[in-house]
Protein backbone atom coordinates (compact mmCIF):
# COMPACT_ATOMS: atom_id res chain seq x y z
CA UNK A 1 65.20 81.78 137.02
CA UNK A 2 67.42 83.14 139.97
CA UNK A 3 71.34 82.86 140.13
CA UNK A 4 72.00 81.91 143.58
CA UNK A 5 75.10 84.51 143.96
CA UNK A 6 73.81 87.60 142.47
CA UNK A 7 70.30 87.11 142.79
CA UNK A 8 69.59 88.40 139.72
CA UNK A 9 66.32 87.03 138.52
CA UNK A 10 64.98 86.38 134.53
CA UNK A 11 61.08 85.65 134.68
CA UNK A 12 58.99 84.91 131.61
CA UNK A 13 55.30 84.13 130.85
CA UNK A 14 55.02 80.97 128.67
CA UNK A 15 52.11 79.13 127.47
CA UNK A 16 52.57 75.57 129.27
CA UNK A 17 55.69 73.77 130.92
CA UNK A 18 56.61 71.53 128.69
CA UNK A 19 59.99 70.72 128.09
CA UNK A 20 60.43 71.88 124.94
CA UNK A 21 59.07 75.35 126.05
CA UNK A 22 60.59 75.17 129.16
CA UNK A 23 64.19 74.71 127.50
CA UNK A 24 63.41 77.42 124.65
CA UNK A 25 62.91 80.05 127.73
CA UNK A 26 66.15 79.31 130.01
CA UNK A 27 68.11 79.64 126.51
CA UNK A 28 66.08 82.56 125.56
CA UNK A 29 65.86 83.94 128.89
CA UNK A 30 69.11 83.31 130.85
CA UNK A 31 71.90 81.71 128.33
CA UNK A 32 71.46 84.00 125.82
CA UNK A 33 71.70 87.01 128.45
CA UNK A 34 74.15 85.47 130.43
CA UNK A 35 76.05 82.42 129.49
CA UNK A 36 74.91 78.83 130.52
CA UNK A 37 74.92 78.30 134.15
CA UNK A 38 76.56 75.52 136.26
CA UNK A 39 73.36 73.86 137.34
CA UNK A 40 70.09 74.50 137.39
CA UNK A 41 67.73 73.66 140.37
CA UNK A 42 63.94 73.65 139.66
CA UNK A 43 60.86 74.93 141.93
CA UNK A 44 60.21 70.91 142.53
CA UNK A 45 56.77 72.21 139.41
CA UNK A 46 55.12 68.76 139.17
CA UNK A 47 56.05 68.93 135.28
CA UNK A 48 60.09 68.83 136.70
CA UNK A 49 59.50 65.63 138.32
CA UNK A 50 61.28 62.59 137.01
CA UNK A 51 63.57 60.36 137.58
CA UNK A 52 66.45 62.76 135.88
CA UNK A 53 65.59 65.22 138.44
CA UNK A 54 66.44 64.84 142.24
CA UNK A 55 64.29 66.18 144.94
CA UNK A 56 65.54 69.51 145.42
CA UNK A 57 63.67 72.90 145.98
CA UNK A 58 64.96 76.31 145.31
CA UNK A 59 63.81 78.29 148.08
CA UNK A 60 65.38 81.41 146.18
CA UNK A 61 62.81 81.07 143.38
CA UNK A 62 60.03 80.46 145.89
CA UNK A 63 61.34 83.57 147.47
CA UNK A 64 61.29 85.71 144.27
CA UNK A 65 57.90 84.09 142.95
CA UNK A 66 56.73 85.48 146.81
CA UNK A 67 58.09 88.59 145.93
CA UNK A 68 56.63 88.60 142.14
CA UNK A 69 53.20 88.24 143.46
CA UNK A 70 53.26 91.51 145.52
CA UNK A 71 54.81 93.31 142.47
CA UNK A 72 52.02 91.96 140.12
CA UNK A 73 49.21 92.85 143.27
CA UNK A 74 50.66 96.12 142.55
CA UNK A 75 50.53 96.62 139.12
CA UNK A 76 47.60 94.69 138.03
CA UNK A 77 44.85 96.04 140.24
CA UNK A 78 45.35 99.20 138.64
CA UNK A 79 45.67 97.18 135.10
CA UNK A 80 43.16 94.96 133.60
CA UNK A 81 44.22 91.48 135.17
CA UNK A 82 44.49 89.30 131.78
CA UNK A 83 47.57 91.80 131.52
CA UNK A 84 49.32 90.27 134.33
CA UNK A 85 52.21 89.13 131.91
CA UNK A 86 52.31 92.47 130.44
CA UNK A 87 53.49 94.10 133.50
CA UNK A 88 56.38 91.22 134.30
CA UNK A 89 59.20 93.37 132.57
CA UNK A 90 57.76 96.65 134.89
CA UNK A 91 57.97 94.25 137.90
CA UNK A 92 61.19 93.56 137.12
CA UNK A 93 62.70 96.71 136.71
CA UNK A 94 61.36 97.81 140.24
CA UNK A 95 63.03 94.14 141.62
CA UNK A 96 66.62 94.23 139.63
CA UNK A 97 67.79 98.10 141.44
CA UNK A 98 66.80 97.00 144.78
CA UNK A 99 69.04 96.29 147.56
CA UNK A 100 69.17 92.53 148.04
CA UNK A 101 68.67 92.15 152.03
CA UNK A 102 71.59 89.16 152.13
CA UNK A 103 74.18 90.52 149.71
CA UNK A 104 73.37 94.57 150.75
CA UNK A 105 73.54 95.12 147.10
CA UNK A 106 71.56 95.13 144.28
CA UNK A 107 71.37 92.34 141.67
CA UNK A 108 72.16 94.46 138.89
CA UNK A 109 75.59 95.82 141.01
CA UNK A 110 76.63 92.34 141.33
CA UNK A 111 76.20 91.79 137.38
CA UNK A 112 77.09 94.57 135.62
CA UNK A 113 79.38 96.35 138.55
CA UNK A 114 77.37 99.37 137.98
CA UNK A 115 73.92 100.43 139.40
CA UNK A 116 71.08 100.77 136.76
CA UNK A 117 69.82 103.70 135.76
CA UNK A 118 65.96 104.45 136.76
CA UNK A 119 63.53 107.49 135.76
CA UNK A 120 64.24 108.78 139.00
CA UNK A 121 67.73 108.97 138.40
CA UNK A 122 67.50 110.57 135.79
CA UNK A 123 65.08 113.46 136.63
CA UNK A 124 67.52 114.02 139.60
CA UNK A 125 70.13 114.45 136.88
CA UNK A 126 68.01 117.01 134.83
CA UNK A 127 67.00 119.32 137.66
CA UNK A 128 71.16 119.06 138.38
CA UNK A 129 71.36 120.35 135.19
CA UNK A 130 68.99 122.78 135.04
CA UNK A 131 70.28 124.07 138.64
CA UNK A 132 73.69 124.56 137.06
CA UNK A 133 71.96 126.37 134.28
CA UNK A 134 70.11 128.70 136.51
CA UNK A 135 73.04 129.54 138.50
CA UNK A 136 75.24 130.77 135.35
CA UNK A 137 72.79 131.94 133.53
CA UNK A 138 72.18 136.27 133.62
CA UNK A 139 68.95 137.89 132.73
CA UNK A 140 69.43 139.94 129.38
CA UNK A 141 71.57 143.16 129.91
CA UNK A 142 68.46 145.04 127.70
CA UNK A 143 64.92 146.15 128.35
CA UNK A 144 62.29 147.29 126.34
CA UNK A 145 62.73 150.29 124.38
CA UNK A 146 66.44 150.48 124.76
CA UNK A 147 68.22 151.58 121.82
CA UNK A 148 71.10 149.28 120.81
CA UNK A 149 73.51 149.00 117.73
CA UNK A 150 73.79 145.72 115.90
CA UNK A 151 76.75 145.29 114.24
CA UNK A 152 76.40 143.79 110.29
CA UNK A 153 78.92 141.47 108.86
CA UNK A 154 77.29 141.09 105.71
CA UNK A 155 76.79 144.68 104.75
CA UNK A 156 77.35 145.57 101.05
CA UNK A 157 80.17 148.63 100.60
CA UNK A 158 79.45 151.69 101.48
CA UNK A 159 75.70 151.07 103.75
CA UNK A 160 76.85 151.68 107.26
CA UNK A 161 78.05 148.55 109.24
CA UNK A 162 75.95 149.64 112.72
CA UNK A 163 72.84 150.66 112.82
CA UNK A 164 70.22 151.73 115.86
CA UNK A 165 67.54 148.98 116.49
CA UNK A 166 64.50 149.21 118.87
CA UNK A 167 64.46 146.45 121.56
CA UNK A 168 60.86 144.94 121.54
CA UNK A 169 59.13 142.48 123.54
């Protein structure tokens, strides 16, 4: 399922086409997500065909089932390929941050009015971090064998509150 304005895409691997399936997924998959659409066009699948139903394609789900295949090419000749609907959600979450080539912006941007987050995104975050870190951070002031005082709060009366201590490795 596509909307035609973001073109943020919902797929789904279900077990035949009929129309009780069929409805279970676009509630499941896109109402529940993202509210009930204005209309919904179908891929002119022979099980769509009726009398209900006028002629229409969606060239944007042809587009995105195009796009789909290459993904799942991807994925599944490293993967056994009875897995193929295994890997749909993996697809998906290299297809939803990509920059759309009509809009010049990503589905999720459109959505959500944020970019998503990805694993890459993050490690650039932690190696920020850990620059940062680096930067403030000083080597300890002692070395081996230095002699240093270590001051006791919990000393009972009369013991001395410093005493020398040996640096060790």
């Amino acid at each position: 399922m596509v909307d035609s304005f973001t073109k943020m895409a919902e797929v789904g691997a279900w077990p035949d086409v009929f129309a009780d399936t069929v409805s279970q997924a676009i509630f499941n998959g896109w109402i529940c997500r993202w509210g009930a659409p204005d209309q919904i066009h179908s891929d002119k699948g022979s099980s769509f065909e009726n009398t209900i139903i006028r002629d229409l394609s969606n060239g944007q789900v042809e587009r995105i089932n195009r796009t789909l295949i290459g993904l799942l090419r991807v994925f599944v000749d490293r993967l056994d390929p009875l897995t193929w609907d295994d890997v749909l959600p993996a697809c998906m979450l290299d297809y939803r941050p990509t920059v759309h080539a009509l809009t010049h912006q990503t589905p999720v941007a459109f959505t959500r009015g944020l970019e998503m987050r990805i694993l890459e995104d993050l490690q650039a975050s932690q190696r920020r971090q850990k620059d940062h870190y680096d930067q403030l951070a000083h080597g300890s002031p002692y070395e081996v064998g230095d002699v240093e005082s270590l001051r006791n709060h919990s000393v009972v009366q009369g013991m001395p509150s410093n005493s020398p201590n040996l640096i060790a490795a």
